[in-house]
Protein backbone atom coordinates (compact mmCIF):
# COMPACT_ATOMS: atom_id res chain seq x y z
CA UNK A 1 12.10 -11.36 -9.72
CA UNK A 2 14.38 -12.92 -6.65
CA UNK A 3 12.87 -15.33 -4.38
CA UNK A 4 9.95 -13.77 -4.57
CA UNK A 5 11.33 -10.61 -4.43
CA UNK A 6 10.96 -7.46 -7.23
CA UNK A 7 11.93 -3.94 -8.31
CA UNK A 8 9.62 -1.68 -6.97
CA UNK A 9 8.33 -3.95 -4.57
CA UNK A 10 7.34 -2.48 -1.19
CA UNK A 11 8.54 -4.50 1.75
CA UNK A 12 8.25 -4.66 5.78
CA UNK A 13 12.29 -4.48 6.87
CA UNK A 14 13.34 -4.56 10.47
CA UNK A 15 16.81 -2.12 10.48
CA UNK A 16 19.65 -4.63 12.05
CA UNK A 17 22.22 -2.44 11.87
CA UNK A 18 24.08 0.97 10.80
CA UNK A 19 27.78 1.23 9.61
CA UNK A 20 28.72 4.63 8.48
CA UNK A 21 26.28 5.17 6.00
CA UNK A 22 24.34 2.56 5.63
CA UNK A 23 21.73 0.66 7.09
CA UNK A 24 21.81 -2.66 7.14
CA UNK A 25 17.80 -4.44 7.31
CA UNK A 26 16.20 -7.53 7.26
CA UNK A 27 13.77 -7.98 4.85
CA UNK A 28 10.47 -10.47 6.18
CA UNK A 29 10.99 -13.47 4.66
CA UNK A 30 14.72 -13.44 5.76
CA UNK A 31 16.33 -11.47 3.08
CA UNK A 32 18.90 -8.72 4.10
CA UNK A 33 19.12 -5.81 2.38
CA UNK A 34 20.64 -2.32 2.54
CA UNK A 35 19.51 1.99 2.39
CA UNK A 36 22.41 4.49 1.66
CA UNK A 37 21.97 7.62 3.62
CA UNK A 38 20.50 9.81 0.44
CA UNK A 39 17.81 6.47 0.44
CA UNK A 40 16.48 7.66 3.74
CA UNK A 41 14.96 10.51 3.95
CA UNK A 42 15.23 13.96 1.53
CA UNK A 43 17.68 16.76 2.45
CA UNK A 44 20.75 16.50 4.31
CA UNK A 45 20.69 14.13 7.46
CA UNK A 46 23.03 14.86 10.54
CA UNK A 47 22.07 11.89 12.46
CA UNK A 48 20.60 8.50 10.68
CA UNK A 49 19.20 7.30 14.18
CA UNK A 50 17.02 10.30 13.72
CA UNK A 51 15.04 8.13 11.51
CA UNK A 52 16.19 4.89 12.08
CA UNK A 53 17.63 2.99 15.08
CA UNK A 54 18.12 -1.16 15.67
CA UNK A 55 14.89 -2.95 15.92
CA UNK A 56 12.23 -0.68 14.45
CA UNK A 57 10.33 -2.23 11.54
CA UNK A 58 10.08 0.11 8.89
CA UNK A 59 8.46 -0.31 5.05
CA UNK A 60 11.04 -0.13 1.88
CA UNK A 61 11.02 -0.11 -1.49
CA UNK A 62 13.27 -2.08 -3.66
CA UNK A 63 15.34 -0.05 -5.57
CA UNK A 64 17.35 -2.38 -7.48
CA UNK A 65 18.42 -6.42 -6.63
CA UNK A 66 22.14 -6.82 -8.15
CA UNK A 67 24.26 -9.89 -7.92
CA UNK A 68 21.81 -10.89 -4.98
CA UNK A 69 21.95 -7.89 -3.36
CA UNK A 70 19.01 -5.79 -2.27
CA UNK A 71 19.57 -1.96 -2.21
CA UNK A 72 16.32 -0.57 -0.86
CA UNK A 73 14.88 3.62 -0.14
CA UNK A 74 12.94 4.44 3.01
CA UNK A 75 12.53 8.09 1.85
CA UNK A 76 10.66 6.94 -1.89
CA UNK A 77 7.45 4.99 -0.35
CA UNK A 78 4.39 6.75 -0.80
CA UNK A 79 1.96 7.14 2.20
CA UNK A 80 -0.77 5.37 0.62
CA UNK A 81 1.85 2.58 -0.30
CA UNK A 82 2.76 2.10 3.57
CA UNK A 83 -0.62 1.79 4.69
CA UNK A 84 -1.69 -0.06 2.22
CA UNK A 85 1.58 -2.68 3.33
CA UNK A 86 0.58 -2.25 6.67
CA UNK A 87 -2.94 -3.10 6.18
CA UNK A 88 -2.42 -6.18 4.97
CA UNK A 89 0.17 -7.62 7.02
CA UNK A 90 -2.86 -6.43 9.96
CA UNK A 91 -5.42 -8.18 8.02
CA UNK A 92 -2.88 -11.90 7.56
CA UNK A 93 -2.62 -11.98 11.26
CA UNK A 94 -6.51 -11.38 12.09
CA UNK A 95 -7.02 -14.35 9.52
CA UNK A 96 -4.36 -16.31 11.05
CA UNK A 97 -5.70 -15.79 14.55
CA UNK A 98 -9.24 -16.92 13.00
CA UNK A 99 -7.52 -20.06 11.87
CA UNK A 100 -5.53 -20.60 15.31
CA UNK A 101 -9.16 -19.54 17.12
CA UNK A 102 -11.06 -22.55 15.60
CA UNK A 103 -7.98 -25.14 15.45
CA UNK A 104 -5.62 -24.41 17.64
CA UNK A 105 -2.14 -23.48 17.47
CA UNK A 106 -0.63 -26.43 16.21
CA UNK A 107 -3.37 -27.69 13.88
CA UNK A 108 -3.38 -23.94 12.64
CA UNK A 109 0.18 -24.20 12.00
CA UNK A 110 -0.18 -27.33 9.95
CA UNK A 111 -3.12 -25.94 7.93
CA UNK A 112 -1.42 -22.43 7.01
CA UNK A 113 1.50 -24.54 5.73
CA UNK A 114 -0.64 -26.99 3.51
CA UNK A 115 -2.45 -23.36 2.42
CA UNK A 116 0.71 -21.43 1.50
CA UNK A 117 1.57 -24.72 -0.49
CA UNK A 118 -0.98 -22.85 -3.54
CA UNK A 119 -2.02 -19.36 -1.68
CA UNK A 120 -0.71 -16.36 -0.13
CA UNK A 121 -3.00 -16.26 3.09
CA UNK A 122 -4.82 -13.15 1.59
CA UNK A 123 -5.26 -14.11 -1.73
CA UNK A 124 -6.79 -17.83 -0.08
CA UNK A 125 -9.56 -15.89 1.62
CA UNK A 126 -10.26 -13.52 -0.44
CA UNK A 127 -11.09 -16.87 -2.81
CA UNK A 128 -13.40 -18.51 -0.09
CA UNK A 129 -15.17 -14.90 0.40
CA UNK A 130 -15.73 -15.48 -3.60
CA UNK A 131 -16.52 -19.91 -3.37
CA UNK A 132 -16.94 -21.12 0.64
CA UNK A 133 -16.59 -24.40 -0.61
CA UNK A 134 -12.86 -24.00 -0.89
CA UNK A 135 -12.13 -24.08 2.39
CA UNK A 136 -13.21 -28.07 2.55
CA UNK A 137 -10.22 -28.57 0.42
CA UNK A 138 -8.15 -27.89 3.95
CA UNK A 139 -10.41 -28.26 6.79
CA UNK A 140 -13.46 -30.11 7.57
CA UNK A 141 -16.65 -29.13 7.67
CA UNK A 142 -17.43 -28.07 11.07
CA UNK A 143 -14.30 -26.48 10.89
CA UNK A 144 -14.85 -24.38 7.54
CA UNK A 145 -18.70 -23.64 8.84
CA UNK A 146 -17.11 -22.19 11.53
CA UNK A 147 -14.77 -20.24 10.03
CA UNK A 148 -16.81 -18.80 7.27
CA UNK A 149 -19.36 -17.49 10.41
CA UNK A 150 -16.80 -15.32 11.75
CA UNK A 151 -16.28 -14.05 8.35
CA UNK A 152 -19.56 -13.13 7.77
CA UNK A 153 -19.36 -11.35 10.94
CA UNK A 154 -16.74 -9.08 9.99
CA UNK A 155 -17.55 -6.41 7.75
CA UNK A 156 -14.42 -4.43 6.33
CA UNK A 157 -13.97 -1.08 6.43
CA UNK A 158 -13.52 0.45 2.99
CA UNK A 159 -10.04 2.14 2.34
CA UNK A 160 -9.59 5.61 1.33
CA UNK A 161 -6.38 7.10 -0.94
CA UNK A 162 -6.00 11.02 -0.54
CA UNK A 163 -3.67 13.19 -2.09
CA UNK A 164 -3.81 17.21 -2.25
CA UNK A 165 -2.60 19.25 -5.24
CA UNK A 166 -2.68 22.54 -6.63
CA UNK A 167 -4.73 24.17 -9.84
CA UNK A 168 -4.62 27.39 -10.72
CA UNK A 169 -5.79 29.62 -14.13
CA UNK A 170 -5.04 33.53 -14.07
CA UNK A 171 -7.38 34.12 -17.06
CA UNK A 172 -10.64 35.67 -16.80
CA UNK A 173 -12.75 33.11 -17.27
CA UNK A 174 -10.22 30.54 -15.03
CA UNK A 175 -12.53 29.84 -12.32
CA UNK A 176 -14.73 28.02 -15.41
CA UNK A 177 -12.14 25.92 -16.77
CA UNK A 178 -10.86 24.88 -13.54
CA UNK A 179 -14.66 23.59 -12.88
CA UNK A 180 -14.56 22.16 -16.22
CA UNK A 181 -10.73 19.98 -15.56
CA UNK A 182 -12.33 18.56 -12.46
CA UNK A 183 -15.85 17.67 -13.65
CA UNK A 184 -14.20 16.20 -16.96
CA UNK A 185 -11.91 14.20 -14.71
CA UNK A 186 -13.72 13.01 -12.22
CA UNK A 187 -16.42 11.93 -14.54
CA UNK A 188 -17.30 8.18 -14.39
CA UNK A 189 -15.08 8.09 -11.27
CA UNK A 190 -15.65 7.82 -6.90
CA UNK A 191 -14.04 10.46 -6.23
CA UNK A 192 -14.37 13.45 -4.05
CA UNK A 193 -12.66 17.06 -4.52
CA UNK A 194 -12.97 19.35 -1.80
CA UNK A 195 -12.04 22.96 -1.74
CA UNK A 196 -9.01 23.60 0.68
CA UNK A 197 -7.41 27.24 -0.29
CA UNK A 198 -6.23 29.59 -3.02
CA UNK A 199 -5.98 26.97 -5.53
CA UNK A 200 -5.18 24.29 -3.37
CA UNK A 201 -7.48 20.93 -3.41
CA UNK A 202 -7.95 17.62 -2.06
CA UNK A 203 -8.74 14.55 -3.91
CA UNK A 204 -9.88 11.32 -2.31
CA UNK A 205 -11.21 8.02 -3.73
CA UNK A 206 -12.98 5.16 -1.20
CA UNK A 207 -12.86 1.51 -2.48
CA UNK A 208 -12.72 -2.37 -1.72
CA UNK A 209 -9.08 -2.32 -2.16
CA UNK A 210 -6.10 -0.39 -2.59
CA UNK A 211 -4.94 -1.32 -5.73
CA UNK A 212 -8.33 -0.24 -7.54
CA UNK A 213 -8.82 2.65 -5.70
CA UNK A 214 -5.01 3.40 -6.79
CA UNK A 215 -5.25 2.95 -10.22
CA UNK A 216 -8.11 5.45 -10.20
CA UNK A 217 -6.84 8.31 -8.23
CA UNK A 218 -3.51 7.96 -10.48
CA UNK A 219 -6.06 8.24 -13.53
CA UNK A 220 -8.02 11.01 -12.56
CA UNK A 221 -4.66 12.84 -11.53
CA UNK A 222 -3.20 12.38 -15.06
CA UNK A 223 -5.97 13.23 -16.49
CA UNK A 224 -6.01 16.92 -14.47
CA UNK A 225 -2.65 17.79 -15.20
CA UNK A 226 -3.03 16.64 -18.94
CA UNK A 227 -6.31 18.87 -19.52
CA UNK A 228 -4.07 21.78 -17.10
CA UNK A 229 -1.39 21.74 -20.06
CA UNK A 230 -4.19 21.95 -22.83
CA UNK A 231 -6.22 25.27 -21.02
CA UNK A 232 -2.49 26.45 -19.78
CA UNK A 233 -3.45 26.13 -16.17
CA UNK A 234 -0.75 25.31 -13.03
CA UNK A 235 -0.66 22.43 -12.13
CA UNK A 236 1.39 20.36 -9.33
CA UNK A 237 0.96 17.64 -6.48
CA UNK A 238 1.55 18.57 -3.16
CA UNK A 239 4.08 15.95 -1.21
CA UNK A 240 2.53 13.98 1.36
């Protein structure tokens, strides 16, 4: 890990600039980094401002960080991974605005800073959701009172992870131990298979948050294609 910064890591950029092949981003947090053309998006690419022009924010992942710098792939982030980026960079600002709402701007300011001194913004309320009394630690009481109302007020909507793939057995009795992979899978699990077409399903799991419902739906998706091998059914996920 760099500054914070990791393998695999996904990461809001905003694309600076292009030269040739390459696009040259800034990472939030104010590191730079850079996509090759074949990092973009699959198949061959005639114009790169196509998919990205100066300005637009866009979500990464980090490829690999080498003698400090950050190569990073537009094309390899997963739909589930973007929205789940996106959702909570949405959900640090609302709790910043609650923050600026009951102090003020530049008290706010001054709070978030002594905050970020321990916590990530996210992680820090997701604590007081868990132990109110926390939030003393920073602000006063009226203040904390108040901010712990509008908290209670908001009720989050759970998140959802789809993904669509394809199972298929030509054998007589196939029908039965596609029923079987699914059941067996799914067992002990949220989720929710729905029929689409000629061997084609959906799969989706609902959950608090993304990484849970992530590591399930990854889980129940190895677990289908490993009992598909055993029973010699076709098996493959459909890109998103």
């Amino acid at each position: 890990m760099e500054n914070g910064l990791e393998e695999g890591q996904i990461v809001l950029c905003t694309v600076e600039n292009i030269i040739g092949t390459t696009v040259f981003v800034k990472i939030e947090g104010n590191r730079e980094g850079t996509i090759v053309t074949s990092e973009i998006a699959p198949g061959r690419i005639r114009n790169l401002r196509d998919y990205v022009i100066p300005g637009k924010k866009i979500v990464c992942k980090i490829l690999r960080i080498r003698d400090n710098r950050i190569h990073l792939s537009l094309r390899r982030v997963k739909p589930f991974e973007r929205k789940e980026l996106l959702s909570k960079i949405e959900k640090e600002r609302s709790y910043k605005a609650i923050i600026e709402t009951v102090l003020g701007k530049e008290d706010a300011k001054k709070a978030i800073e002594r905050i970020k001194e321990k916590y990530f913004i996210l992680d820090f309320f997701e604590e007081i959701r868990k132990s109110p009394k926390l939030i003393e630690d920073y602000l006063d009481k009226g203040q904390s009172e108040k901010i712990l109302k509008i908290l209670e007020s908001k009720k989050e909507k759970p998140k959802e992870i789809k993904q669509v793939f394809k199972l298929s057995n030509k054998s007589s009795n196939g029908i039965v131990i596609m029923k079987n992979i699914l059941q067996e899978s799914c067992s002990g699990t949220k989720c929710n298979i729905k029929y689409l077409a000629a061997g084609k399903y959906s799969i989706s799991i609902k959950g608090e948050d993304f990484k849970g419902i992530k590591s399930e739906i990854n889980k129940t998706m190895e677990s289908i294609e490993t009992q598909a091998k055993k029973s010699s059914s076709e098996f493959s996920l459909e890109k998103s």
